[in-house]
N, C-alpha and C. Protein backbone atom coordinates (compact mmCIF):
# COMPACT_ATOMS: atom_id res chain seq x y z
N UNK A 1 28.25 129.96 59.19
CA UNK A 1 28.70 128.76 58.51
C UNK A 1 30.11 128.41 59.01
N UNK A 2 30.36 127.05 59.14
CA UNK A 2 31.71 126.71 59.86
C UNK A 2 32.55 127.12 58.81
N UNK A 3 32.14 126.53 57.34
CA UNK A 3 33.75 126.55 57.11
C UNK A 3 34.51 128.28 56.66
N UNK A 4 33.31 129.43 57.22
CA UNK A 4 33.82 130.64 56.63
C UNK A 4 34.53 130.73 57.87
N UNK A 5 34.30 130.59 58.45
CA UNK A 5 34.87 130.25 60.64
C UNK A 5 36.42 129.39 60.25
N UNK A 6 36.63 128.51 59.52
CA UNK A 6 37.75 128.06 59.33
C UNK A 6 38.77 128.71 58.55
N UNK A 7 38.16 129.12 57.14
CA UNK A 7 38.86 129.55 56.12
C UNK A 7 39.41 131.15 57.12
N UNK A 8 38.72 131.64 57.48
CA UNK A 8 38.82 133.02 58.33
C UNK A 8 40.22 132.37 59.17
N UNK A 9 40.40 131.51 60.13
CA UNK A 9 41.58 130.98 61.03
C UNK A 9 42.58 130.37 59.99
N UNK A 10 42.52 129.68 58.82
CA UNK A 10 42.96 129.49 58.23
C UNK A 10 43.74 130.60 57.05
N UNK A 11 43.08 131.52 57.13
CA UNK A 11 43.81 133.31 56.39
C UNK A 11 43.43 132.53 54.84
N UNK A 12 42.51 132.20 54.49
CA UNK A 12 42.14 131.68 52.43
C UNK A 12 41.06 132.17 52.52
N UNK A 13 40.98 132.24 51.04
CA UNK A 13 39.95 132.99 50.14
C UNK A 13 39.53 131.68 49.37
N UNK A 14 38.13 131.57 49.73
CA UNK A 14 37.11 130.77 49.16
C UNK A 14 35.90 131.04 48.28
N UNK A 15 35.82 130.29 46.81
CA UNK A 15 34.59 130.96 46.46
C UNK A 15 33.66 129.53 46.92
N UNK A 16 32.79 130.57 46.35
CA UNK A 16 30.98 129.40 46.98
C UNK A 16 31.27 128.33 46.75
N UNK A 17 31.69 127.85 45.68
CA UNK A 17 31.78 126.37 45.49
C UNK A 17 32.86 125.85 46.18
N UNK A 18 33.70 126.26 46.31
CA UNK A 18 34.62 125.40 47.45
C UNK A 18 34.25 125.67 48.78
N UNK A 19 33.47 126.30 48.72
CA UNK A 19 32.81 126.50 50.56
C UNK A 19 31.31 125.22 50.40
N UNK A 20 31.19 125.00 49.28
CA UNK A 20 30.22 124.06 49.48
C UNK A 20 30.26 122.73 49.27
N UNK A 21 31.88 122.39 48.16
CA UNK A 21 32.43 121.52 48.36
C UNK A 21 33.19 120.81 49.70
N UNK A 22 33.47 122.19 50.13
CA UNK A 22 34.29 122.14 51.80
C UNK A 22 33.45 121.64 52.90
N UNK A 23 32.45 122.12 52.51
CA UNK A 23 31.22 122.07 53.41
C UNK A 23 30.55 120.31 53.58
N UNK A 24 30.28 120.12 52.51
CA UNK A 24 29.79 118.44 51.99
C UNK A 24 31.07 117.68 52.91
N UNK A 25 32.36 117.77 52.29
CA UNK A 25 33.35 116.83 52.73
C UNK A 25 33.69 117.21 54.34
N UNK A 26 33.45 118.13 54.86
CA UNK A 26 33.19 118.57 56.82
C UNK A 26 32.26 117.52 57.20
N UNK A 27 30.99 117.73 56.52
CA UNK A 27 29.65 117.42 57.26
C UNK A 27 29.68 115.67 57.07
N UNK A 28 30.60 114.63 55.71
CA UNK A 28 31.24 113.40 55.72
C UNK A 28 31.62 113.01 56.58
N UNK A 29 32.89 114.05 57.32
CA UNK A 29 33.99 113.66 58.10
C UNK A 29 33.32 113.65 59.37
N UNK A 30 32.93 114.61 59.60
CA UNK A 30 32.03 114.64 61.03
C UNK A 30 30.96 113.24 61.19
N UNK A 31 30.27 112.88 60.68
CA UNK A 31 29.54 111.78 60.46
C UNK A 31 30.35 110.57 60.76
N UNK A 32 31.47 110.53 59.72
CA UNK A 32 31.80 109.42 60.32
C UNK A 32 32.82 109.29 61.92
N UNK A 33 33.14 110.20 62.21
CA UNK A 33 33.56 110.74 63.39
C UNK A 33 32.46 110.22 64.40
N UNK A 34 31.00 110.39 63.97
CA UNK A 34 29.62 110.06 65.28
C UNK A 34 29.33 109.01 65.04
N UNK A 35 29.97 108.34 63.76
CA UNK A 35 29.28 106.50 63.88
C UNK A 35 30.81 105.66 64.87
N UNK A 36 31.89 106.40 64.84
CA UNK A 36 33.14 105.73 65.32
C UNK A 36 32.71 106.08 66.97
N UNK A 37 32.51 107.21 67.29
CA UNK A 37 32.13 107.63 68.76
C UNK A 37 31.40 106.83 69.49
N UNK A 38 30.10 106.58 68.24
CA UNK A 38 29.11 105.58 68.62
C UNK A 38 29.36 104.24 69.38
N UNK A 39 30.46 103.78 68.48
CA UNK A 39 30.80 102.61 68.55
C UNK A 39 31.34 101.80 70.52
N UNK A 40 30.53 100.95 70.43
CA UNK A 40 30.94 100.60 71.95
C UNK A 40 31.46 99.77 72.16
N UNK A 41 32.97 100.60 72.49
CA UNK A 41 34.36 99.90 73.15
C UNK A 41 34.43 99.39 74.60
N UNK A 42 34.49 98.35 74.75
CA UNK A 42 35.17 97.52 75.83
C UNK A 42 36.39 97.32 76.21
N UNK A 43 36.40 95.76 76.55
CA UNK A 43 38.00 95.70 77.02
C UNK A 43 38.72 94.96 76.28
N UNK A 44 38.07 95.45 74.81
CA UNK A 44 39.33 95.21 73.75
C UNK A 44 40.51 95.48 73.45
N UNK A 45 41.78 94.35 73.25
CA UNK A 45 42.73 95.31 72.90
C UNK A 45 43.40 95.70 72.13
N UNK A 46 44.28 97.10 72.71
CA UNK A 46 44.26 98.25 71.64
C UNK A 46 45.70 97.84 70.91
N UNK A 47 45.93 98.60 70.08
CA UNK A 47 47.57 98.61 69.20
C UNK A 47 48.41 99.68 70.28
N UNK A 48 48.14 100.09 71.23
CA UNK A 48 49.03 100.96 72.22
C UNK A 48 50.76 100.01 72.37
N UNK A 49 50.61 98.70 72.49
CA UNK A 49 51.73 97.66 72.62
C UNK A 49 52.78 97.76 71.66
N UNK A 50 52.20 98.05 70.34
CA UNK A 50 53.03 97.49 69.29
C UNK A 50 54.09 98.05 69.20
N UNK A 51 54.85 97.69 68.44
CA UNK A 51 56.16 98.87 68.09
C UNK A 51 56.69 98.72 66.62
N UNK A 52 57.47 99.46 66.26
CA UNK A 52 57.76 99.66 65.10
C UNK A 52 58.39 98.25 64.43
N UNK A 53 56.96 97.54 63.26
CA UNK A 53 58.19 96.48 63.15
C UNK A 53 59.33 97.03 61.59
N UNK A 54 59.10 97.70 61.14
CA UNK A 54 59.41 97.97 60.13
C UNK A 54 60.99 98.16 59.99
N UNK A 55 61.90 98.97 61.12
CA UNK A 55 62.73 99.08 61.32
C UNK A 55 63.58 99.51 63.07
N UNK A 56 64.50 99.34 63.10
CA UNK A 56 64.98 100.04 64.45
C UNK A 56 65.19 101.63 64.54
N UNK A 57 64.80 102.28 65.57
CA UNK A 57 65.15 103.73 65.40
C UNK A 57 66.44 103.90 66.21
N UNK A 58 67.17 104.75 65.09
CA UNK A 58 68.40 104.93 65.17
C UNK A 58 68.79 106.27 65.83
N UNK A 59 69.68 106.67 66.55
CA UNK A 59 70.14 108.09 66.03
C UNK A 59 71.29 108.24 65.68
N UNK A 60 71.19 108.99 64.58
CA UNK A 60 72.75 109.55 63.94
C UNK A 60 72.95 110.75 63.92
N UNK A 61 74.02 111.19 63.73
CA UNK A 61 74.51 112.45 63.32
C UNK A 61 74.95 112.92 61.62
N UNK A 62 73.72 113.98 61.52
CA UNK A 62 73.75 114.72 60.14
C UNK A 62 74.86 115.55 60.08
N UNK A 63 75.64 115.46 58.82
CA UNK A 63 76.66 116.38 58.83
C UNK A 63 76.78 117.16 57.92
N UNK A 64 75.70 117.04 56.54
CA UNK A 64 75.54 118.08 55.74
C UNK A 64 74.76 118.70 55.25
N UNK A 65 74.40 119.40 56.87
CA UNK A 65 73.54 120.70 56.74
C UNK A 65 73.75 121.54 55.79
N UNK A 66 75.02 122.01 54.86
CA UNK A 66 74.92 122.63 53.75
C UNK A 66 74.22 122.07 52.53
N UNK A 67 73.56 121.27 52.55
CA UNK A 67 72.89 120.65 51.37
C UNK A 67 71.43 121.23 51.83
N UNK A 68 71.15 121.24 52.67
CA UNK A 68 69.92 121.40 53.18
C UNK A 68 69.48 123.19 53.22
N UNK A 69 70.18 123.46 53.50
CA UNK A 69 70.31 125.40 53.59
C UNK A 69 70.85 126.14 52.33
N UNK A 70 71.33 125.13 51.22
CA UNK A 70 71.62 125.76 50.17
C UNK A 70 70.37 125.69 49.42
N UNK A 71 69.01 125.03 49.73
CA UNK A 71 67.95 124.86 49.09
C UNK A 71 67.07 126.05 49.95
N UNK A 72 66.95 126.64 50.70
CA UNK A 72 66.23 127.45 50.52
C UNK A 72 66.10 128.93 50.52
N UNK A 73 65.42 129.91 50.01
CA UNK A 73 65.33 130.86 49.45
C UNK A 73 66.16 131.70 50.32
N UNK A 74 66.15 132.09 51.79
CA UNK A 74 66.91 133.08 52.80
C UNK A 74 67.75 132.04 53.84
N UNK A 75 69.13 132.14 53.60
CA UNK A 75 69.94 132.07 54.48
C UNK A 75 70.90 132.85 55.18
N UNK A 76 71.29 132.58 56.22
CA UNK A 76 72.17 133.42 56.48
C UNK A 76 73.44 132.63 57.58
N UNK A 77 74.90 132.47 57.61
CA UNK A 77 75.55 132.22 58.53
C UNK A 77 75.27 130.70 58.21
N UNK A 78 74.74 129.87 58.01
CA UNK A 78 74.60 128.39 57.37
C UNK A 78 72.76 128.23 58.45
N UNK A 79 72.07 129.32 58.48
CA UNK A 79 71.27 128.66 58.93
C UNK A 79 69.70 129.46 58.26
N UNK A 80 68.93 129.16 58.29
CA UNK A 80 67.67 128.97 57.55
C UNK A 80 66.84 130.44 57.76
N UNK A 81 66.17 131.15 57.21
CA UNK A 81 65.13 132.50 57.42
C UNK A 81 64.38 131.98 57.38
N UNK A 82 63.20 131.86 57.59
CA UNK A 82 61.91 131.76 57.55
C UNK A 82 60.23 132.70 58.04
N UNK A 83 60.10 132.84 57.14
CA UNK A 83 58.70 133.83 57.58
C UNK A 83 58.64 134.11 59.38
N UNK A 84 58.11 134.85 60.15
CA UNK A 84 57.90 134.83 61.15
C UNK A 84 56.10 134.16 61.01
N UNK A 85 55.84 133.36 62.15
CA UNK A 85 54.52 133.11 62.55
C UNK A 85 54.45 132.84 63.80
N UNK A 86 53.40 133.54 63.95
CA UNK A 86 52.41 133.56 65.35
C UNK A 86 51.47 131.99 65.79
């Protein structure tokens, strides 16, 4: 079954019903995934052009990283611990 294949890569503990709830909403997504595949594209065109109209992207400079490192659980030296992951 896929989603014990997922939950397994994913490191969770699932009971039956959320493996069969999980399962229903996979086998949705996939579906509509093969009617979009289906679908036959030409030389329509795409949104690749557009750009952000919403605002300009900026860059600035953050300067209070102590607000940010005083929120979480392990710091050290003003900068952040975090779990190790692979």
């Amino acid at each position: 079954m896929e989603i014990d294949r997922i939950a397994k890569i994913a490191r969770i503990r699932l009971t039956d019903e959320e493996k069969k709830h999980l399962e229903t909403q996979l086998n949705r997504i996939l579906e509509w995934a093969k009617q979009i595949e289906s679908m036959k594209l030409g030389d329509e065109e795409y949104f690749t052009d557009k750009t952000n109209v919403f605002r300009d992207d900026k860059i600035e400079q953050f300067s209070d990283s102590e607000s940010i490192v005083k929120n979480f659980p392990k710091a050290s030296k003003g900068k952040v611990i975090v779990p190790r992951s692979l």
